[in-house]
PDB file of N, CA and C in Angstrom:
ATOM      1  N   UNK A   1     -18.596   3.779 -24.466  1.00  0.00           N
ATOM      2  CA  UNK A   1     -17.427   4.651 -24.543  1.00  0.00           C
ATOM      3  C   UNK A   1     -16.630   4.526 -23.243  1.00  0.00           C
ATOM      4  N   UNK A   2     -15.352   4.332 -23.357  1.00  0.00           N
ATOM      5  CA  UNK A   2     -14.725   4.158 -22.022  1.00  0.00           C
ATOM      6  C   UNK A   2     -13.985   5.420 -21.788  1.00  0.00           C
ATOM      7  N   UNK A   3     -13.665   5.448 -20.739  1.00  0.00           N
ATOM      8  CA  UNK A   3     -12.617   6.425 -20.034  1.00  0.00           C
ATOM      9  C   UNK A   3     -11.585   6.508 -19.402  1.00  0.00           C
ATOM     10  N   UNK A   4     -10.524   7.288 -20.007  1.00  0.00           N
ATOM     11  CA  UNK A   4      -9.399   7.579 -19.532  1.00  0.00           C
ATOM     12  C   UNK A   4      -9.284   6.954 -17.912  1.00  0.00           C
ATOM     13  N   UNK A   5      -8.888   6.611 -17.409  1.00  0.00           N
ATOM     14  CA  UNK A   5      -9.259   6.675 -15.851  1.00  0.00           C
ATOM     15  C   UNK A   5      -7.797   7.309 -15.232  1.00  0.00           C
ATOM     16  N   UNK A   6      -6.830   6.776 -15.562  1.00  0.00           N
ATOM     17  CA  UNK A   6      -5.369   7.552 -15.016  1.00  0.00           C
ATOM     18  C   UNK A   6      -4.058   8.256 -15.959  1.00  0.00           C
ATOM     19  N   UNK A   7      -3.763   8.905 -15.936  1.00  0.00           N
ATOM     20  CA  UNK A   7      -2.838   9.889 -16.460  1.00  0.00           C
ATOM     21  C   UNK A   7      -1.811   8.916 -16.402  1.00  0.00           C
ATOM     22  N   UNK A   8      -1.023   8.557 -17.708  1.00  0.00           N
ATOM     23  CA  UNK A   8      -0.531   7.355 -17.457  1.00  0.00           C
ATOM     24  C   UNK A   8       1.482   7.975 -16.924  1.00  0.00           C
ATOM     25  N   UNK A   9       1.425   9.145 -17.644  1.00  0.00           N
ATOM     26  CA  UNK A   9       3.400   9.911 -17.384  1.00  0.00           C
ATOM     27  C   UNK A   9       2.809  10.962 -16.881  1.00  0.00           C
ATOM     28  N   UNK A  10       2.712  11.276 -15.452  1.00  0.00           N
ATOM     29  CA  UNK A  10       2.590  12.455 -15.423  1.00  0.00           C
ATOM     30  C   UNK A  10       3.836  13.531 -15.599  1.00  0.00           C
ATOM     31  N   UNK A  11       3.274  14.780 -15.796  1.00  0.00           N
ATOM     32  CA  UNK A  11       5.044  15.242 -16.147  1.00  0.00           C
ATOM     33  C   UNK A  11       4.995  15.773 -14.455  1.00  0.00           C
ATOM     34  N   UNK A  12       6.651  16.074 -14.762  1.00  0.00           N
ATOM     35  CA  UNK A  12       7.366  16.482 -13.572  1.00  0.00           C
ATOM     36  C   UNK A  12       6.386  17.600 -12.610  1.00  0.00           C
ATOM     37  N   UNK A  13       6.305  18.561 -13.126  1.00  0.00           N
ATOM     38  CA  UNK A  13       5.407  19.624 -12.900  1.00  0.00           C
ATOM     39  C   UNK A  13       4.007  19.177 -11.920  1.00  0.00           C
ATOM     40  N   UNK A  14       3.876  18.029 -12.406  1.00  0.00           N
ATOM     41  CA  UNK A  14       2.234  17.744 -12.113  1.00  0.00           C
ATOM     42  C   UNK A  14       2.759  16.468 -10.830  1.00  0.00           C
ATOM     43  N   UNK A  15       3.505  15.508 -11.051  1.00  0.00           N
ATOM     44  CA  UNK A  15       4.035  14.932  -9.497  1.00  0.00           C
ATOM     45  C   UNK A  15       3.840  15.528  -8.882  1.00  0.00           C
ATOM     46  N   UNK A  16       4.978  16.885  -8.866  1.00  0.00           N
ATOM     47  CA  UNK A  16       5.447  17.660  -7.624  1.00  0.00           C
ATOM     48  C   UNK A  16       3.943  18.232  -7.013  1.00  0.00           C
ATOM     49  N   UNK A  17       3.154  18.673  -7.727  1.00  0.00           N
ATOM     50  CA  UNK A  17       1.773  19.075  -7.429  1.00  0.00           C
ATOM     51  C   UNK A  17       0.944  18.156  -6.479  1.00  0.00           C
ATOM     52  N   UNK A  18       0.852  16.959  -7.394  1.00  0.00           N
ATOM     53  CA  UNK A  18       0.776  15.900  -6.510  1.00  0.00           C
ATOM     54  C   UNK A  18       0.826  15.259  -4.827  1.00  0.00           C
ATOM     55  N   UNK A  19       2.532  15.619  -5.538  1.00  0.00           N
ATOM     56  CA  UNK A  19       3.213  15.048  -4.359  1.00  0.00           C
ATOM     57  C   UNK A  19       2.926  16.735  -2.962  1.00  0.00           C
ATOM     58  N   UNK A  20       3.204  17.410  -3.280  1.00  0.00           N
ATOM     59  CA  UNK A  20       2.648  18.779  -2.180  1.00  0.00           C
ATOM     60  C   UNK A  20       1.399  18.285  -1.828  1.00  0.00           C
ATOM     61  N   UNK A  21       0.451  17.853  -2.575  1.00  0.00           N
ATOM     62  CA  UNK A  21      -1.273  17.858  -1.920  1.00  0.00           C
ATOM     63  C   UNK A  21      -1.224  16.318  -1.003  1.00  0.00           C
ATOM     64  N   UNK A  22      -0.177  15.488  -1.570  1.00  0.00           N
ATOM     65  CA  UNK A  22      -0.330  14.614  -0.678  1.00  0.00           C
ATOM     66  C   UNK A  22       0.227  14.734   0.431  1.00  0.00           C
ATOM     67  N   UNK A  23       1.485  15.541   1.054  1.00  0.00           N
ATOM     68  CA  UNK A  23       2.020  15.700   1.811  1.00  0.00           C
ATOM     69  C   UNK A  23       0.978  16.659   2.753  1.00  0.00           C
ATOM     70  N   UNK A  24       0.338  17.868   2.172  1.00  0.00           N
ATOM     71  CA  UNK A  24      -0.357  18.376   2.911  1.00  0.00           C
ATOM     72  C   UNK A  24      -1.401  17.673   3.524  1.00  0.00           C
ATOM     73  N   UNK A  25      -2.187  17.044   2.604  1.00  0.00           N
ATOM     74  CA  UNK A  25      -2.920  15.939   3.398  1.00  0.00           C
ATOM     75  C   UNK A  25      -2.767  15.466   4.671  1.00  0.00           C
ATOM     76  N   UNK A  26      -1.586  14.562   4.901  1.00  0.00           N
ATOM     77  CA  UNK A  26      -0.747  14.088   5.414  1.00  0.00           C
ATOM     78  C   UNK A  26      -1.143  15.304   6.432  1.00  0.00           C
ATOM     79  N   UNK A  27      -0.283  16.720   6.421  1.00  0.00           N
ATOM     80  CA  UNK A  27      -0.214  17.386   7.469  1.00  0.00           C
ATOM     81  C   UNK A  27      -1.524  17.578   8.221  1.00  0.00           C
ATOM     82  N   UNK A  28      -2.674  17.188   7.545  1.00  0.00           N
ATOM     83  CA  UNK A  28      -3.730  17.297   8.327  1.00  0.00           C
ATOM     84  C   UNK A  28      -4.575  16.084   8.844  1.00  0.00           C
ATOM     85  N   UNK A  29      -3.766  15.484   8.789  1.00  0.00           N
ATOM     86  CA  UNK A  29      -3.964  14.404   9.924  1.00  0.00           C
ATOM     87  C   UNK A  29      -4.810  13.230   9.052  1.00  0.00           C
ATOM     88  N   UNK A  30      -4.325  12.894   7.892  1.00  0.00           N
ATOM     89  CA  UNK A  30      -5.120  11.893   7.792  1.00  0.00           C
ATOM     90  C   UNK A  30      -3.853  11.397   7.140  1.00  0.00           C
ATOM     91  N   UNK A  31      -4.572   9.722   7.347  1.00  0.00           N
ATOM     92  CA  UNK A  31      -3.695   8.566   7.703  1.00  0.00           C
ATOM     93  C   UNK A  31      -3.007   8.628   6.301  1.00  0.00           C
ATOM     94  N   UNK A  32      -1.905   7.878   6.304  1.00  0.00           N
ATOM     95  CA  UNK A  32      -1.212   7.941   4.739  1.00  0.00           C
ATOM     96  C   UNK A  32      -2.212   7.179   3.941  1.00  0.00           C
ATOM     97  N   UNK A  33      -2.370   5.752   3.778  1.00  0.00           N
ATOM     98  CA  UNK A  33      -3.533   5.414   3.129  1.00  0.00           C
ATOM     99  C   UNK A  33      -4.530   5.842   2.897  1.00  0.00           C
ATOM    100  N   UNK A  34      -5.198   6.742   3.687  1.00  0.00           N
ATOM    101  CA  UNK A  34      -6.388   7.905   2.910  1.00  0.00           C
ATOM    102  C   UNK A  34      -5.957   8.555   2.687  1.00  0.00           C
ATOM    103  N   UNK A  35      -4.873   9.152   2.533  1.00  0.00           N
ATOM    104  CA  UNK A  35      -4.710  10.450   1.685  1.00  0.00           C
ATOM    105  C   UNK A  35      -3.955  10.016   0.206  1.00  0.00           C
ATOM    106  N   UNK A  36      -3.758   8.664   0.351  1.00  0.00           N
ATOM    107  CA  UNK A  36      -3.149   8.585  -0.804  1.00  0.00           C
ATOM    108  C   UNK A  36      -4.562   8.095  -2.112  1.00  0.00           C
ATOM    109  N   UNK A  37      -5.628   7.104  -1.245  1.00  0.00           N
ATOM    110  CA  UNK A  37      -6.905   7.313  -2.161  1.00  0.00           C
ATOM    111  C   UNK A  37      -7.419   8.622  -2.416  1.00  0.00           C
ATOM    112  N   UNK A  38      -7.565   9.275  -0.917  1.00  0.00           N
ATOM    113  CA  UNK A  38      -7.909  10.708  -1.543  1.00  0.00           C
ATOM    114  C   UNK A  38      -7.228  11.380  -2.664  1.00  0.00           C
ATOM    115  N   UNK A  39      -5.784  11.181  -2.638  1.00  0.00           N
ATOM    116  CA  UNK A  39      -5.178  12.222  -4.107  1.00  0.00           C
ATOM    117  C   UNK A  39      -5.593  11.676  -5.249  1.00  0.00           C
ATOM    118  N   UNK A  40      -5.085   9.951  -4.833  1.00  0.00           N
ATOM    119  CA  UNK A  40      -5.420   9.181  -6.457  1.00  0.00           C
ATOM    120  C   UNK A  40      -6.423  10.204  -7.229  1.00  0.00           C
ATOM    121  N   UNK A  41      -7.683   9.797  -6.429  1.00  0.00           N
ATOM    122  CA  UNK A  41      -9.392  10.031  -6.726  1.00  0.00           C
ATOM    123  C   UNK A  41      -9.269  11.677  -7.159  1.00  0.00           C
ATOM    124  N   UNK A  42      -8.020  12.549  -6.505  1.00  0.00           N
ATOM    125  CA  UNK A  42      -8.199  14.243  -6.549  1.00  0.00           C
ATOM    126  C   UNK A  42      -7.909  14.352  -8.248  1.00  0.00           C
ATOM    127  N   UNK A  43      -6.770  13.496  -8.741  1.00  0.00           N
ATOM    128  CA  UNK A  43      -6.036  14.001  -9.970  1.00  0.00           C
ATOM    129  C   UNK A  43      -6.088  12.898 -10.536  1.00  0.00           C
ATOM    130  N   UNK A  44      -6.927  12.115 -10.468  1.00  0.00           N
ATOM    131  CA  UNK A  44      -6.899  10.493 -11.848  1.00  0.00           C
ATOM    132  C   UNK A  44      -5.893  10.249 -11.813  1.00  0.00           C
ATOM    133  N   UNK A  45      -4.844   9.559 -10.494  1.00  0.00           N
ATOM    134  CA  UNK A  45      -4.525   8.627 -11.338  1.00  0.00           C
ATOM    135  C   UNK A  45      -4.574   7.411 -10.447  1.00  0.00           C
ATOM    136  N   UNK A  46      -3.479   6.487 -10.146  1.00  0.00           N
ATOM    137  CA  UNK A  46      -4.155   5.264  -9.349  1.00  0.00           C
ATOM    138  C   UNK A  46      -2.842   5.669  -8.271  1.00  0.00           C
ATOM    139  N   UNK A  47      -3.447   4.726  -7.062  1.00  0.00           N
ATOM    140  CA  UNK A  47      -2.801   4.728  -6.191  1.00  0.00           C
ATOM    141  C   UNK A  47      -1.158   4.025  -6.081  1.00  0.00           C
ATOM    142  N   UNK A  48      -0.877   3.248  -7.090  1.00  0.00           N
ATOM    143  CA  UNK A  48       0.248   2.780  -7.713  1.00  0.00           C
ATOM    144  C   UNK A  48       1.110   4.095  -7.836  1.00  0.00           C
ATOM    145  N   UNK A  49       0.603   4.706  -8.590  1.00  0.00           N
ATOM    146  CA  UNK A  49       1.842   5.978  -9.196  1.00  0.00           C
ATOM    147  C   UNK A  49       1.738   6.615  -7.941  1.00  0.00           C
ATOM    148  N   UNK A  50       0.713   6.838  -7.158  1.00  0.00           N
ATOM    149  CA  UNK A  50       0.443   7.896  -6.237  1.00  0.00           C
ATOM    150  C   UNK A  50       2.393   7.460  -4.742  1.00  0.00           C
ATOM    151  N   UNK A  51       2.045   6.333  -4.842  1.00  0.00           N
ATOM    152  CA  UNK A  51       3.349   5.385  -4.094  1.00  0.00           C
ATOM    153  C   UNK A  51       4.380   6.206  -4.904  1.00  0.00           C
ATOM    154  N   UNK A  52       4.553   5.776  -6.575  1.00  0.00           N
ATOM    155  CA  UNK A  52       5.661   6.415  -7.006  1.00  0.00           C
ATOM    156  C   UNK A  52       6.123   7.502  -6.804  1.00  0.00           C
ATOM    157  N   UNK A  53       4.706   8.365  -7.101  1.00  0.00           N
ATOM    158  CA  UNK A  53       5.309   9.860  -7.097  1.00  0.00           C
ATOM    159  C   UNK A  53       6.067  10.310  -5.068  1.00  0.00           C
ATOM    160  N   UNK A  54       5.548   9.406  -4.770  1.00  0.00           N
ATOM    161  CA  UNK A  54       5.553  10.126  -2.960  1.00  0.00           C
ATOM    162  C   UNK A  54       6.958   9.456  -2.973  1.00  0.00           C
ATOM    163  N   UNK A  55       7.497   8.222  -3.397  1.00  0.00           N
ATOM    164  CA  UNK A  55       8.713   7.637  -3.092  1.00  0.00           C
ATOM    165  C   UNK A  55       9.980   8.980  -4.182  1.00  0.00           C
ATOM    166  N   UNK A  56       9.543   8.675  -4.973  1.00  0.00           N
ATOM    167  CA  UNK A  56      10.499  10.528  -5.928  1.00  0.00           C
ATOM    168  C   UNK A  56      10.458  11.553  -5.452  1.00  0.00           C
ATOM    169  N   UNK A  57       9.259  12.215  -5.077  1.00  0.00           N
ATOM    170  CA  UNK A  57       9.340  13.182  -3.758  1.00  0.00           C
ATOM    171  C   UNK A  57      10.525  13.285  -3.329  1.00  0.00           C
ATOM    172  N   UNK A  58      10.316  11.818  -2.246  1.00  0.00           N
ATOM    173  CA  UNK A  58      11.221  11.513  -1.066  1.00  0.00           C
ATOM    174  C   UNK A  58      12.794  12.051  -1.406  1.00  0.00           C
ATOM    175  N   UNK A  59      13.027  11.000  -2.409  1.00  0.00           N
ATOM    176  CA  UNK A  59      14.591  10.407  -2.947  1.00  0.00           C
ATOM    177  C   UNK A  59      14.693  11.970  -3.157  1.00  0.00           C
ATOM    178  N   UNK A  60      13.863  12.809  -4.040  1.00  0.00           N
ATOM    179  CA  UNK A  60      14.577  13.943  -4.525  1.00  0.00           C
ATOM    180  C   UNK A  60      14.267  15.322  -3.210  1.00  0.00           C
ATOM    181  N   UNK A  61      14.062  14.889  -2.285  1.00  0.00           N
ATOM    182  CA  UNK A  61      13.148  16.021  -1.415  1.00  0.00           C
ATOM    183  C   UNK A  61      12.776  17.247  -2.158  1.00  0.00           C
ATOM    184  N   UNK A  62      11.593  16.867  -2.360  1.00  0.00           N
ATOM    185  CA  UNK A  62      10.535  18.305  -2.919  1.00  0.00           C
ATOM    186  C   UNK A  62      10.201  18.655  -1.978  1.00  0.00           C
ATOM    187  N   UNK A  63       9.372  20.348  -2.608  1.00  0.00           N
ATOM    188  CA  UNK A  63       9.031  20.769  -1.354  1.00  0.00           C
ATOM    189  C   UNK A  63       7.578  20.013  -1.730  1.00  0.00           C
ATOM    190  N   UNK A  64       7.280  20.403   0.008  1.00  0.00           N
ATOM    191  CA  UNK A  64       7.325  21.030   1.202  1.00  0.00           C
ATOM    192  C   UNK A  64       9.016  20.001   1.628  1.00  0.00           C
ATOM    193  N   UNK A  65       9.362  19.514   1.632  1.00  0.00           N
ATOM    194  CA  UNK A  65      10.518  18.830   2.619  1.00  0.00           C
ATOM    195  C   UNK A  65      11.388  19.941   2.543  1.00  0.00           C
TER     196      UNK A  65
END
């Protein structure tokens, strides 16, 4: 039996979630590359989208920005 492994659309709602835990991360001092495995690994999905969602963040400044 295989498994789901990543949430393939996350909705808007759930980025922004995302994207806050990665930023907080971030505020606590760990390097962008671990915090971006760390989120992947927090909310299934891969570190690919994890790039996406942080670059949409950006473009759209969510909070925390």
């Amino acid at each position: 039996m295989s498994q789901r492994i990543a949430e393939e659309h996350p909705s808007e709602a759930r980025r922004k979630e995302i994207f806050l835990a990665l930023v907080e991360a971030q505020d606590q001092q760990m390097t962008v590359a671990q915090s971006r495995r760390t989120i992947a690994k927090r909310f299934n999905v891969t570190e690919n989208q994890i790039r996406d969602i942080e670059r949409e963040g950006l473009d759209a400044q969510w909070p925390p920005l």
